[in-house]
Every structure is written in C-alpha cells, then in structure tokens.
N, C-alpha and C. Protein backbone atom coordinates (compact mmCIF):
# COMPACT_ATOMS: atom_id res chain seq x y z
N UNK A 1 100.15 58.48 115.00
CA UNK A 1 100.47 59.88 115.19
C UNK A 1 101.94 59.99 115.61
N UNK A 2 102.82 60.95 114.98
CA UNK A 2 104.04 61.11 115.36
C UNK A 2 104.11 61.85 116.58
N UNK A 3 104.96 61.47 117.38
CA UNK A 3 105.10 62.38 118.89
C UNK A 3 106.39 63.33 118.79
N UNK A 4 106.44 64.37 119.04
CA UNK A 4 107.62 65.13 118.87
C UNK A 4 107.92 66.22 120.20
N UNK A 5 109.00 65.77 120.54
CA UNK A 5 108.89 66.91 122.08
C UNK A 5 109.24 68.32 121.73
N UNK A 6 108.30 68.81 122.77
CA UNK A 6 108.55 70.14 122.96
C UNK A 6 109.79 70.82 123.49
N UNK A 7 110.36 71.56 123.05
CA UNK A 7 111.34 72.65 123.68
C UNK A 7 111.32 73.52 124.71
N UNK A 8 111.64 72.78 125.89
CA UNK A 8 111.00 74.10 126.82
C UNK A 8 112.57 74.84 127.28
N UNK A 9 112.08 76.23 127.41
CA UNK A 9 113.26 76.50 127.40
C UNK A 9 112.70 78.01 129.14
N UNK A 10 113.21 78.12 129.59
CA UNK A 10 113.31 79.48 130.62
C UNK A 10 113.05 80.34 130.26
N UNK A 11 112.87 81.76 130.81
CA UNK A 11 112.25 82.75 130.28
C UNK A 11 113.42 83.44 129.84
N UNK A 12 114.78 83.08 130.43
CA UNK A 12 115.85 83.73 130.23
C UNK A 12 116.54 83.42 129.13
N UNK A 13 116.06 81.84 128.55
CA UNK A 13 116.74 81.35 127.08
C UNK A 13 115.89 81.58 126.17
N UNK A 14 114.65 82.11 126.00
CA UNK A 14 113.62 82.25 125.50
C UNK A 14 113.78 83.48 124.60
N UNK A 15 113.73 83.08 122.95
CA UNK A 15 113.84 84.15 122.27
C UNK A 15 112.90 85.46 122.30
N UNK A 16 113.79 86.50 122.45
CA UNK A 16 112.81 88.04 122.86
C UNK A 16 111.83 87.65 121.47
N UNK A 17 110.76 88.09 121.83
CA UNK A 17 109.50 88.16 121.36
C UNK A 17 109.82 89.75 120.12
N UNK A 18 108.78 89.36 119.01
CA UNK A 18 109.21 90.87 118.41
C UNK A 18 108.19 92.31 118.26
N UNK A 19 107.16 91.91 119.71
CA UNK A 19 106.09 92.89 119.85
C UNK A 19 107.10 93.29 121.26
N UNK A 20 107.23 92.62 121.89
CA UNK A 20 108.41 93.16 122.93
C UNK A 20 109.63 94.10 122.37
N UNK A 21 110.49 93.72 121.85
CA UNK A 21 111.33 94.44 120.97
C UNK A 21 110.96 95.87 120.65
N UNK A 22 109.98 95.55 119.35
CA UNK A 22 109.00 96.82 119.15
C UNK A 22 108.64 97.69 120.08
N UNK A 23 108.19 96.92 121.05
CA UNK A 23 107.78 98.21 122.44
C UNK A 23 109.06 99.06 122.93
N UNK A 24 110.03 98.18 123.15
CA UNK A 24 110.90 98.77 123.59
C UNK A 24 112.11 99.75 122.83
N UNK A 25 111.76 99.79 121.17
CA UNK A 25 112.87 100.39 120.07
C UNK A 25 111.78 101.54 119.51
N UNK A 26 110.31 101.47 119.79
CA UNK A 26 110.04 102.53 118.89
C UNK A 26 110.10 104.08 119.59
N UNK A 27 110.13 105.10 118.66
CA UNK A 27 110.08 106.43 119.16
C UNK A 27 109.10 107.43 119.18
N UNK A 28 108.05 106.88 120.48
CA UNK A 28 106.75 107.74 120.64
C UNK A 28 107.26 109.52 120.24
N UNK A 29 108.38 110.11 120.78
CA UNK A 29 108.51 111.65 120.25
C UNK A 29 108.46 111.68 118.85
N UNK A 30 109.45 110.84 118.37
CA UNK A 30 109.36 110.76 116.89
C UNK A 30 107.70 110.94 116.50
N UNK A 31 107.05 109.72 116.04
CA UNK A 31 105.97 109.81 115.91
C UNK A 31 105.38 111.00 116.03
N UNK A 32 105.30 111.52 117.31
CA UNK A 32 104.59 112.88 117.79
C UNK A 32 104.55 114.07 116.73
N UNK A 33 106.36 114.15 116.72
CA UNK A 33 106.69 115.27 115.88
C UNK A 33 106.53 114.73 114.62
N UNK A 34 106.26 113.78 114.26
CA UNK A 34 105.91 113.69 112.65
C UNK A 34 104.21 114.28 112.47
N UNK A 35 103.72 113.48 113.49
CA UNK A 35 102.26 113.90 113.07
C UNK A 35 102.02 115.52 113.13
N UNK A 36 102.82 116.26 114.44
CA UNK A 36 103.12 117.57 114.41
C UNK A 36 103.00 118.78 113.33
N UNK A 37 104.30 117.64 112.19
CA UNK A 37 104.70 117.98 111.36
C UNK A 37 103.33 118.64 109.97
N UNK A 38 103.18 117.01 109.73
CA UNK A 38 101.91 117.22 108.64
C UNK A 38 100.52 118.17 109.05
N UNK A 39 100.46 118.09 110.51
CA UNK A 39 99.33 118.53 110.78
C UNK A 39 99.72 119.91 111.73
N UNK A 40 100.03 121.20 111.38
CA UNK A 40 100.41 122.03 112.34
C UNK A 40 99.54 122.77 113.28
N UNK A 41 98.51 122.77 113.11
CA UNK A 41 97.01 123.16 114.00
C UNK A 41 97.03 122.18 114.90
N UNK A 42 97.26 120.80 114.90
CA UNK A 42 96.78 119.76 115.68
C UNK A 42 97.31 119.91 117.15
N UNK A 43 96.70 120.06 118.16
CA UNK A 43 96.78 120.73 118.93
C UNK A 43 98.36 119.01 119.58
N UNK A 44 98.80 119.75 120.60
CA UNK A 44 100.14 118.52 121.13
C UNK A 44 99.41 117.19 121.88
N UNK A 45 98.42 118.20 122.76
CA UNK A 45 97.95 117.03 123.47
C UNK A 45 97.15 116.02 122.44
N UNK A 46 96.78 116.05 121.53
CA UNK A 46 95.67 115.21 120.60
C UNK A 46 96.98 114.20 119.92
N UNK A 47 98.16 115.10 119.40
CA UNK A 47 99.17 114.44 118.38
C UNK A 47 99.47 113.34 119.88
N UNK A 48 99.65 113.39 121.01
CA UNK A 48 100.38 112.65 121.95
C UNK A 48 99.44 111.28 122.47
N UNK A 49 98.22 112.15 122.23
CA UNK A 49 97.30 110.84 122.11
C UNK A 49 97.19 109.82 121.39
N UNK A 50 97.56 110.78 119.92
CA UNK A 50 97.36 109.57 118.91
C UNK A 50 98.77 108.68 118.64
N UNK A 51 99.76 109.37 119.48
CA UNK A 51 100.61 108.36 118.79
C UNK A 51 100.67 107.26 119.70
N UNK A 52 100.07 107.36 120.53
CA UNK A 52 99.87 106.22 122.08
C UNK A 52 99.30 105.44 121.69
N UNK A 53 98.05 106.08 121.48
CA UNK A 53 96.74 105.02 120.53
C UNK A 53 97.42 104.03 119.47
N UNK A 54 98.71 104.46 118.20
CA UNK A 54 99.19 104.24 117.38
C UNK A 54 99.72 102.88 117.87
N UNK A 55 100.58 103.72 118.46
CA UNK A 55 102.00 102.51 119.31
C UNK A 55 100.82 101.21 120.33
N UNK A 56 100.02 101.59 120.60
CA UNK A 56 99.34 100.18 121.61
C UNK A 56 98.22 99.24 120.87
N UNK A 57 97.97 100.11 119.75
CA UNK A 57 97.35 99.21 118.63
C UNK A 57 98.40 98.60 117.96
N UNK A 58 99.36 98.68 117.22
CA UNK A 58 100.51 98.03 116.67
C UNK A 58 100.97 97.34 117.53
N UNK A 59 101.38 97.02 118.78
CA UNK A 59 101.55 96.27 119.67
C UNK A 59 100.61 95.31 119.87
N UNK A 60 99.52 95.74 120.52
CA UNK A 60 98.22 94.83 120.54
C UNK A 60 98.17 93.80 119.49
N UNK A 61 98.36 94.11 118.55
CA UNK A 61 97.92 93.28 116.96
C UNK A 61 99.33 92.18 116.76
N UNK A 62 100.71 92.65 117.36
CA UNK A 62 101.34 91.95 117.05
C UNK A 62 101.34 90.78 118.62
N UNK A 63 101.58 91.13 119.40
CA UNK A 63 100.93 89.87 120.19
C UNK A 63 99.98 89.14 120.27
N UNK A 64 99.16 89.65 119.41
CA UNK A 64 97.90 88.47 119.31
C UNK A 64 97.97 87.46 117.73
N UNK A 65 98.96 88.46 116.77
CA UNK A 65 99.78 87.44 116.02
C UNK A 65 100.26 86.19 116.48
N UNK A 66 101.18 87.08 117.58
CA UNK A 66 102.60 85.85 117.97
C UNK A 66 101.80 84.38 118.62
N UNK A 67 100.94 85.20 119.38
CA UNK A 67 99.85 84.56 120.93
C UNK A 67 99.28 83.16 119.68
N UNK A 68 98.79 83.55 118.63
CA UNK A 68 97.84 82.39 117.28
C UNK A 68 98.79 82.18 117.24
N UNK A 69 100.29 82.36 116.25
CA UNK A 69 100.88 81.39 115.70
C UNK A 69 101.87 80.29 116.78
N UNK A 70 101.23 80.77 118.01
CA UNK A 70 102.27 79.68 118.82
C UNK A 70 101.29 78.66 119.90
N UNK A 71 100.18 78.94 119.26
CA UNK A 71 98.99 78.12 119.36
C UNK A 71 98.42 76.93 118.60
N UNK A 72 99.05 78.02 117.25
CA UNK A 72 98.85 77.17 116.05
C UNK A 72 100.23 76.12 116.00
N UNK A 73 101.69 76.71 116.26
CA UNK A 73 102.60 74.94 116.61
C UNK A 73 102.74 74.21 117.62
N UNK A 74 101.72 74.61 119.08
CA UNK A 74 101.05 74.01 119.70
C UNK A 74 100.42 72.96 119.45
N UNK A 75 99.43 73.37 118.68
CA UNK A 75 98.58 72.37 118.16
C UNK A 75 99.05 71.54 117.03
N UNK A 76 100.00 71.69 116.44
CA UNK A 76 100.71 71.53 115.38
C UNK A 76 101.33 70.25 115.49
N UNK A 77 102.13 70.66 117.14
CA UNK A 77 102.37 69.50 117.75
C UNK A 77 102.30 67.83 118.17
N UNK A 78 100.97 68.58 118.44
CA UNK A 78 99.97 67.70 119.08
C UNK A 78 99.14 66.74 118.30
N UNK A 79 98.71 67.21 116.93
CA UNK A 79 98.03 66.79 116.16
C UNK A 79 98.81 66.75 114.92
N UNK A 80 98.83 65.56 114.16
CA UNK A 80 99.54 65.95 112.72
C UNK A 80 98.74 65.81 111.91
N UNK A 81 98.63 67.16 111.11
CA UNK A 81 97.75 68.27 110.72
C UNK A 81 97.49 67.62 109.37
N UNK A 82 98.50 66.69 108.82
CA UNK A 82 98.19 66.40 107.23
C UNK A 82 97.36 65.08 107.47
N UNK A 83 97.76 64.16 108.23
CA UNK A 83 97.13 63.17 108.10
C UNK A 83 95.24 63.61 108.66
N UNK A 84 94.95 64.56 109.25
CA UNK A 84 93.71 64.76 109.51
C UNK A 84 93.17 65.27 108.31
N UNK A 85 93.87 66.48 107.43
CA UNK A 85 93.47 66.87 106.57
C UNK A 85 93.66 65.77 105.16
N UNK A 86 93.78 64.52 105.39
CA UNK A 86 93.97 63.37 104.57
C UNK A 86 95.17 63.77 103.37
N UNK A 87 96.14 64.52 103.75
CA UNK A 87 97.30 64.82 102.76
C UNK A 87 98.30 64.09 103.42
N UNK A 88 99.36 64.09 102.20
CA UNK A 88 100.47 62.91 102.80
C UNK A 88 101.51 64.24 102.61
C-alpha cells in the first residue's frame, strides 16, 4: 500500500469552503423580490419563507457534498482504491 501524507493545514490557511462562500454572496431580498415578482398575490411573509427554505436547502446539500467528497479523499488516502478494486 502506498502511504501518502496528509496536508494539514489551519483553519486560517484552509481553502474557504464553497457552501460557505455561497452563504455569505447570495441575495435572500433578491430572491424574495423575484418570487414577489412571478407570483403577485403571494402574500411577503410566505415569499420570505420560501426563500429561507430555498437558501438553507441549497446550502444544506452543498455541505453534505463537500462533507462525502472529503471523506471520500480521506479514504482515498488511506486505502488505494485500485489495487482493492483489482485495477492497475
């Protein structure tokens, strides 16, 4: 098995994450007033809900992306993945 070290790096050298990013660049008003837009009956408080709901599901989904694929070169690591799967 090949051994290969890990990179550890601080939280401060540590590349920003891009569900972090996202949280912090998107524009819940935006959103709002778009849904506003298409839907003009929809009452504010419902449009403000949903774009919350919107924005913490799209978030949610992308950290649990990031959360697997850094599990998966975790393990990646640890195990070399071809020789188990008998590929060269």
């Amino acid at each position: 098995m090949k051994e290969k070290k890990l990179n550890i790096m601080t939280k401060s050298e540590e590349k920003q994450r891009f569900s972090d990013c996202y949280l912090q660049t998107v524009n819940p008003w935006a959103i709002s007033a778009k849904l506003l837009k298409d839907n003009p009956d929809m009452p504010t408080k419902v449009a403000k809900a949903m774009t919350f709901s919107i924005i913490s599901n799209e978030y949610t989904r992308l950290v649990i992306d990031e959360e697997h694929k850094e599990q998966q070169q975790n393990t990646d690591l640890i195990f070399n993945v071809n020789e188990i799967n008998g590929e060269k």
